[in-house]
Protein backbone atom coordinates (compact mmCIF):
# COMPACT_ATOMS: atom_id res chain seq x y z
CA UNK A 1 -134.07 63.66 50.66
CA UNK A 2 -133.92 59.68 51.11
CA UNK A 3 -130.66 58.77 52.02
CA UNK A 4 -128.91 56.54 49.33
CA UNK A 5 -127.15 53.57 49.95
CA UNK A 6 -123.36 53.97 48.45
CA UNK A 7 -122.12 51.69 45.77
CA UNK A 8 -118.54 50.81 46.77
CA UNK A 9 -115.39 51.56 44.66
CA UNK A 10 -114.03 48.44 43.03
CA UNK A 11 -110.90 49.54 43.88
CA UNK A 12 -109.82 52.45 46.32
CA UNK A 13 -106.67 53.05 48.46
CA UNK A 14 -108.11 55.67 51.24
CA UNK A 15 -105.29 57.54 53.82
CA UNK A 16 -105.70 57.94 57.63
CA UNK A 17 -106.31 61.64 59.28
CA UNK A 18 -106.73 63.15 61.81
CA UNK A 19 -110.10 65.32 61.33
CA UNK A 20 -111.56 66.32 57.78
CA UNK A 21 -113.90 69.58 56.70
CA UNK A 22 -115.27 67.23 54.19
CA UNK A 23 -118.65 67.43 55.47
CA UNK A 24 -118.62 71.43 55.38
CA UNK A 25 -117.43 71.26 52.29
CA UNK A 26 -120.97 68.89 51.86
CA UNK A 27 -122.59 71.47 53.14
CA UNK A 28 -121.73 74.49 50.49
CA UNK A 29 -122.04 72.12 47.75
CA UNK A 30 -125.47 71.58 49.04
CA UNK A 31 -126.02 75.17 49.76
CA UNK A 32 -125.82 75.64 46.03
CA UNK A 33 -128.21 73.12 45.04
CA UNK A 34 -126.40 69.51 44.22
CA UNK A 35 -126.25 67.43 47.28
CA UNK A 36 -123.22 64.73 47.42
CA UNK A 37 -124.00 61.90 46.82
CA UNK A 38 -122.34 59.12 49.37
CA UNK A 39 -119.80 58.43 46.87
CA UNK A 40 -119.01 61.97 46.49
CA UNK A 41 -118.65 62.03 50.28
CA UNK A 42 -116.20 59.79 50.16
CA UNK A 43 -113.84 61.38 48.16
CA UNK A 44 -114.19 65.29 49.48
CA UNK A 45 -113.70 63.24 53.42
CA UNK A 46 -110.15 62.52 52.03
CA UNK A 47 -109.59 65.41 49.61
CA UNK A 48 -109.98 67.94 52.74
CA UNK A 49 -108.27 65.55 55.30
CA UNK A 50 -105.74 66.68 56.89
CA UNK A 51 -102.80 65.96 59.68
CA UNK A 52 -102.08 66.86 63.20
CA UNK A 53 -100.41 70.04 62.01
CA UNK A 54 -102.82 71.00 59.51
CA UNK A 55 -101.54 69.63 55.75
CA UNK A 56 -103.57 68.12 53.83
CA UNK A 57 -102.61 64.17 54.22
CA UNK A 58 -103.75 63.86 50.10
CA UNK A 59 -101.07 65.10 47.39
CA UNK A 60 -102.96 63.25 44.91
CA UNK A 61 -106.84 62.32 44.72
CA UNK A 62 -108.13 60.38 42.11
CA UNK A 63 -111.45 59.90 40.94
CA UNK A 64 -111.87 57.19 37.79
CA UNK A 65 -115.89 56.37 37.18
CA UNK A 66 -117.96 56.13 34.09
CA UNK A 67 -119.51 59.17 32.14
CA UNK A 68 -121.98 60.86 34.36
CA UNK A 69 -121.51 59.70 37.43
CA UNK A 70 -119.57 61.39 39.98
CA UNK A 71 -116.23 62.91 39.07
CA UNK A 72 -117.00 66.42 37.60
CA UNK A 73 -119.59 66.88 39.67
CA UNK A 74 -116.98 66.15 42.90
CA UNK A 75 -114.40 68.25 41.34
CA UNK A 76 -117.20 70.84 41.09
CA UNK A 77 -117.81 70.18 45.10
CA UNK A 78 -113.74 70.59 45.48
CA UNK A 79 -113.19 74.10 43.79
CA UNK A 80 -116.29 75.36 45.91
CA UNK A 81 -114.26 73.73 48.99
CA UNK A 82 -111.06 75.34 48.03
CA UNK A 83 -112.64 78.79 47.79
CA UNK A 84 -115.16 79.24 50.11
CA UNK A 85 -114.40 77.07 53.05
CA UNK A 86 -110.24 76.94 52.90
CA UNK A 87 -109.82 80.19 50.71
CA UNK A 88 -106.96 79.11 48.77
CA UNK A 89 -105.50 82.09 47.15
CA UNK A 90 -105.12 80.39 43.46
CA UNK A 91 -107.14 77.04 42.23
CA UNK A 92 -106.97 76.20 38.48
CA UNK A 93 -109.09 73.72 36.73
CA UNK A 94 -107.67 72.31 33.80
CA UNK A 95 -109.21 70.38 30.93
CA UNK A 96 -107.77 68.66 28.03
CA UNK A 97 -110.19 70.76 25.46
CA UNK A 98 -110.67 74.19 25.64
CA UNK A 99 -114.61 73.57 24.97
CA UNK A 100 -114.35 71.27 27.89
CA UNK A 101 -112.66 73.73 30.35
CA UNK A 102 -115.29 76.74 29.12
CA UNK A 103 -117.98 74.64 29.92
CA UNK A 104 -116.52 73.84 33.50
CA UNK A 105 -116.21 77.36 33.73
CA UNK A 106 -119.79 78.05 32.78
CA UNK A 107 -121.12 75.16 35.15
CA UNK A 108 -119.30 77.05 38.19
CA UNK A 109 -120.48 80.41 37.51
CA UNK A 110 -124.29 79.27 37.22
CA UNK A 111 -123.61 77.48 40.43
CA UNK A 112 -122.11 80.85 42.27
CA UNK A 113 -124.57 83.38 40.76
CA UNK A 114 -127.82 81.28 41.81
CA UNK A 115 -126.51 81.05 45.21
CA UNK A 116 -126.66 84.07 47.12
CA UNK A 117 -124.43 83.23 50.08
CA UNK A 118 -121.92 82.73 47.73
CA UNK A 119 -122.42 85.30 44.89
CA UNK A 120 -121.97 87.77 47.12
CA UNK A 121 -118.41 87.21 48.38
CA UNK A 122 -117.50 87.32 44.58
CA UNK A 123 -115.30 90.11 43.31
CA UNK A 124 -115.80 89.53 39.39
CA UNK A 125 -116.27 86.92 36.76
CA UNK A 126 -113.64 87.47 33.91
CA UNK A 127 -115.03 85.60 31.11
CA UNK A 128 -111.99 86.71 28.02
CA UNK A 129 -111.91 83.71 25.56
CA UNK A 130 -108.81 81.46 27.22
CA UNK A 131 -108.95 83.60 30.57
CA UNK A 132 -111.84 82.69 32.29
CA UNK A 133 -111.96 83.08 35.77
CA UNK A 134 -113.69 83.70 39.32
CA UNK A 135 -112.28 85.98 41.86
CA UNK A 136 -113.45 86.82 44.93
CA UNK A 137 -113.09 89.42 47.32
CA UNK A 138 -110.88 87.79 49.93
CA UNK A 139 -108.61 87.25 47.04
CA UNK A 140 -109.28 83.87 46.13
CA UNK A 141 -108.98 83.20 42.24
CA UNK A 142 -110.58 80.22 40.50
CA UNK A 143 -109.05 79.55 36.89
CA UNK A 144 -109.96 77.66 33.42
CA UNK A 145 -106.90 76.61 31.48
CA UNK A 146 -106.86 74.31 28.64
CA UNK A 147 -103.80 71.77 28.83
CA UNK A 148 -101.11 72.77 26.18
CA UNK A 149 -98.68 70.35 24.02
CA UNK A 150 -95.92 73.00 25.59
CA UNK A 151 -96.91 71.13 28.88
CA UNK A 152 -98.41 72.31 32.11
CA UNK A 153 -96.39 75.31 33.60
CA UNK A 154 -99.80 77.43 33.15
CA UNK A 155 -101.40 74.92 35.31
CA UNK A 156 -99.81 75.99 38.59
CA UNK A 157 -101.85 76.33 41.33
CA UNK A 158 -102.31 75.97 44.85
CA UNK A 159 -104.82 73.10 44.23
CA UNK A 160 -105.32 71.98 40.35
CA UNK A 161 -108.13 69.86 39.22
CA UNK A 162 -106.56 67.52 36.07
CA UNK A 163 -110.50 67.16 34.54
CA UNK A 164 -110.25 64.29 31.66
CA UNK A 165 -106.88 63.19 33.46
CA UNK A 166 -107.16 59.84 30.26
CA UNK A 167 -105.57 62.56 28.44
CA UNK A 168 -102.86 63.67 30.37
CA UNK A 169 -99.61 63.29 28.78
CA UNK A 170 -95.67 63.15 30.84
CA UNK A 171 -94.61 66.89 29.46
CA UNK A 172 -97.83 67.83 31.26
CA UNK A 173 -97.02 66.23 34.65
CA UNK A 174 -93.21 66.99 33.69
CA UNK A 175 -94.01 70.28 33.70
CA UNK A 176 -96.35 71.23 36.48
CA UNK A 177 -96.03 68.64 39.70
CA UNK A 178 -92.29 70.75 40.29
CA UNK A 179 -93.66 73.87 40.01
CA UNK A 180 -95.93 72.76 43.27
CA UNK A 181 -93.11 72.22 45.09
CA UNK A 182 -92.68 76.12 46.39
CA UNK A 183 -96.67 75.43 47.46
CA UNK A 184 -97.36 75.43 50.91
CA UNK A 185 -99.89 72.75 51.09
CA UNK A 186 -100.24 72.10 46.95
CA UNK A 187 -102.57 68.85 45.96
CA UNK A 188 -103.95 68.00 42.59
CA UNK A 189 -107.13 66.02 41.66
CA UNK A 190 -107.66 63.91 39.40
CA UNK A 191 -111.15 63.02 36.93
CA UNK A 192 -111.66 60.52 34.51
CA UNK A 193 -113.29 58.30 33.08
CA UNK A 194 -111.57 54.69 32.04
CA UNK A 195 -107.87 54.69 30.17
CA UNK A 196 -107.74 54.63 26.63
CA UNK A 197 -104.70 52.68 24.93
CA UNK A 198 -102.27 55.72 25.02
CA UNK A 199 -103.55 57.17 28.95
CA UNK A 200 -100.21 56.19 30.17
CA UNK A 201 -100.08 58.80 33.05
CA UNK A 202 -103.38 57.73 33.81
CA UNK A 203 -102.45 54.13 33.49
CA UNK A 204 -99.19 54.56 35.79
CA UNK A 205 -101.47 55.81 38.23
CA UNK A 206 -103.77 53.12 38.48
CA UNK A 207 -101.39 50.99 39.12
CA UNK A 208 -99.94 52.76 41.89
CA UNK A 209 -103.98 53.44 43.46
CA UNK A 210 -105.13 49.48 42.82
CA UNK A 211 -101.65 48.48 44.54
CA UNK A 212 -102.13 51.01 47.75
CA UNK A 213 -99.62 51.69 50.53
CA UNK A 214 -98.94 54.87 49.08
CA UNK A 215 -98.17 57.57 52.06
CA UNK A 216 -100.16 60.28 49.71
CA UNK A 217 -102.25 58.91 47.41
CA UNK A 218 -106.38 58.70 48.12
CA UNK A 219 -107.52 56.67 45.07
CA UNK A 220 -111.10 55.45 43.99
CA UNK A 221 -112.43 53.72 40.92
CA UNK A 222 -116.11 52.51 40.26
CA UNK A 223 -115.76 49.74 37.82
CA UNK A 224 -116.72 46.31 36.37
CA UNK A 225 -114.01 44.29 38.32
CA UNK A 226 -113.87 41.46 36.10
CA UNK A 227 -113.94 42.89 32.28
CA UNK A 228 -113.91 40.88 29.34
CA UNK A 229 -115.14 37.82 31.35
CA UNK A 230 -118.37 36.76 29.34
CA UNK A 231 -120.23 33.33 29.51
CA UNK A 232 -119.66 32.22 26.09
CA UNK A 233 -115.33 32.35 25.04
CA UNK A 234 -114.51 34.58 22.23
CA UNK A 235 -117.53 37.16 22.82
CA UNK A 236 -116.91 39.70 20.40
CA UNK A 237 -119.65 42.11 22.72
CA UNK A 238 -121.89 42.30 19.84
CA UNK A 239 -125.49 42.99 20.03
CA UNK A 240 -127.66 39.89 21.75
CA UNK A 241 -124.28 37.92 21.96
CA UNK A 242 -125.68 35.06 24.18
CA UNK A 243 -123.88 35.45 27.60
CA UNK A 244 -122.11 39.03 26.93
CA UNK A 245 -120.75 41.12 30.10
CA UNK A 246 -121.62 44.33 28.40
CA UNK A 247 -125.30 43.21 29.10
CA UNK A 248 -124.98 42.13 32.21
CA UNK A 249 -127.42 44.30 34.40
CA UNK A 250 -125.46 43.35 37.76
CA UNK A 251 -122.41 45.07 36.38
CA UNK A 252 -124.12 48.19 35.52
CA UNK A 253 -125.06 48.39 38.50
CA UNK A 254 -121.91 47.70 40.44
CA UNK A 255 -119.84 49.96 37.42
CA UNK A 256 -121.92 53.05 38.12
CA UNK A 257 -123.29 54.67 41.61
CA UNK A 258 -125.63 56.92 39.84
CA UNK A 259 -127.84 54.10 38.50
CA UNK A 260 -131.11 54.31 39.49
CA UNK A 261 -130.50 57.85 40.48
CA UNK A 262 -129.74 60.35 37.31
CA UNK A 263 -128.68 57.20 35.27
CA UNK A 264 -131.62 54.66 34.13
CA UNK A 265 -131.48 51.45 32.66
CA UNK A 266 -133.32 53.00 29.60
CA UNK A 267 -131.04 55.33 29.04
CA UNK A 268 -128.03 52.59 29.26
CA UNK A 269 -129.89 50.01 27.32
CA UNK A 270 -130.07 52.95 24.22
CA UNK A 271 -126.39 53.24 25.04
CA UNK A 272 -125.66 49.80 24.59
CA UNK A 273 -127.25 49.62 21.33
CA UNK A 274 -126.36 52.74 19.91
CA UNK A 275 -121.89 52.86 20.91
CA UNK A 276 -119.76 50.14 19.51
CA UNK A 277 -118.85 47.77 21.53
CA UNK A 278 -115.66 48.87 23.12
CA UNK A 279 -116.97 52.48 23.19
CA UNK A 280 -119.90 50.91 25.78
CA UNK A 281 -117.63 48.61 27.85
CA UNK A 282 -115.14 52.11 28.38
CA UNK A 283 -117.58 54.89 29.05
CA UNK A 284 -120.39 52.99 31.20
CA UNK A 285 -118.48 49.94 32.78
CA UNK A 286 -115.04 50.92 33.28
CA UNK A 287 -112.73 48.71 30.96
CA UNK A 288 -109.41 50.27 30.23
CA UNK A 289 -108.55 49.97 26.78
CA UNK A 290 -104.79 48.24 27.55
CA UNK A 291 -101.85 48.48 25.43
CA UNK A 292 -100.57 45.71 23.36
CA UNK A 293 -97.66 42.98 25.11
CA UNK A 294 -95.15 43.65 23.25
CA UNK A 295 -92.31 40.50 22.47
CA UNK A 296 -90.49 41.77 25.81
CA UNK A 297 -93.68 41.37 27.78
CA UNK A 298 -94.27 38.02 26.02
CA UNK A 299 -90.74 36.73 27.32
């Protein structure tokens, strides 16, 4: 395979180490047929980075792309990490729909099965409806759990994956970042793609990744870095709006790494006229939908 020239983050806060498994943990996800791509890379180097005394430097990874780029396919990469390679005794992948988290679940176990090395070392596949799960025989335990308005205490793992982390909600994080506290070496991950008006976990942590200098924090984001900013004032992003951002080939390139890869310009040009407006600049270039200023921000 070619090697690919990466497509920097627009916006990334990355942590020192002292050595990483990131590259064996390339090597399984490879093993069972998906390659990393550089950006992927990237973000498993600092996911399985860890200290002079062996912790993981990372509490918190975050991944923020369009659709079908990178993210679930990294957090894919991560659980096979966390099994195989650092044999965590409990991971749990959770989802914001059950659909969503039953497909993850799917996804893994047609990755596992078709790969011998690693079918073998597998115990059983529990697939109940709501207890879904992959156990293997050294003990490890990879779990599906759909995230609950009762919060996030079902969530607790030794490494968590927050998939569609736009959703996320405070009793969710209220509920399960505490319960990681009696974890020897606990980190969460998060996916997503852009923030929608009411993300406001996801939001808060933006802000905290774009700003850096956090001691535990490895943040990326693949976006448009100036949204909204069209040639002609007032765009409203409509179809053939003379001078519009949303069809700005540059930015679709810069927005997602996949382009040109599993992601064509066909395919985003029948995006573009098919999604409304705000629905294309979100999913495909990376604009957070923002909350309104209210008076007090106006002051």
């Amino acid at each position: 395979m070619a090697s690919l020239t990466a497509v920097a983050p627009a916006w990334s806060s990355t942590l020192d180490y002292y050595q990483t498994c990131g590259p064996e943990v390339g090597e399984i996800a490879k093993l069972a047929g998906f390659d990393p791509d550089p950006e992927q890379q990237l973000v498993l180097d600092q996911l399985f980075a860890f200290d002079r005394h062996g912790d993981s430097v990372a509490f918190e990874t975050a991944v923020v792309a369009p659709r079908q780029n990178l993210k679930t396919a990294v957090c894919k990469m991560a659980a096979l990490g966390w099994l195989f390679l650092t044999e965590q005794r409990l991971v749990v992948w959770s989802a914001h729909e059950f659909r969503t988290a039953q497909e993850a679940f799917r996804d893994m176990t047609e990755l596992i099965e078709s790969t011998p090395d690693l079918d073998r070392e597998v115990k059983a596949i529990y697939r109940g409806n709501g207890d879904e799960a992959i156990e293997l025989l050294r003990g490890g335990r990879l779990i599906f759990k759909a995230r609950t308005k009762g919060g996030g205490r079902g969530l607790t793992g030794d490494k968590v994956v927050l998939d569609e982390a736009f959703a996320l909600r405070a009793v969710h994080m209220g509920s399960l970042l505490p319960t990681l506290a009696a974890r020897p070496d606990p980190q969460v991950l998060y996916g997503s793609s852009a923030g929608m008006v009411d993300s406001d976990v996801l939001r808060a942590l933006r802000d905290r990744g774009r700003k850096g200098g956090e001691r535990r924090l490895a943040y990326f984001e693949w976006g448009d870095p100036d949204p909204g900013t069209c040639a002609t004032d007032g765009c409203d992003h409509a179809l053939n709006s003379h001078g519009c951002a949303l069809d700005d080939r540059q930015r679709w390139v810069r927005a997602n790494p996949a382009f040109g890869r599993r992601i064509t310009e066909d395919s985003l040009v029948a995006f573009r006229q098919a999604l409304p407006p705000e629905e294309f600049a979100r999913e495909f270039l990376g604009w957070w939908d923002e909350p309104a200023a209210s008076d007090e921000d106006l002051t």
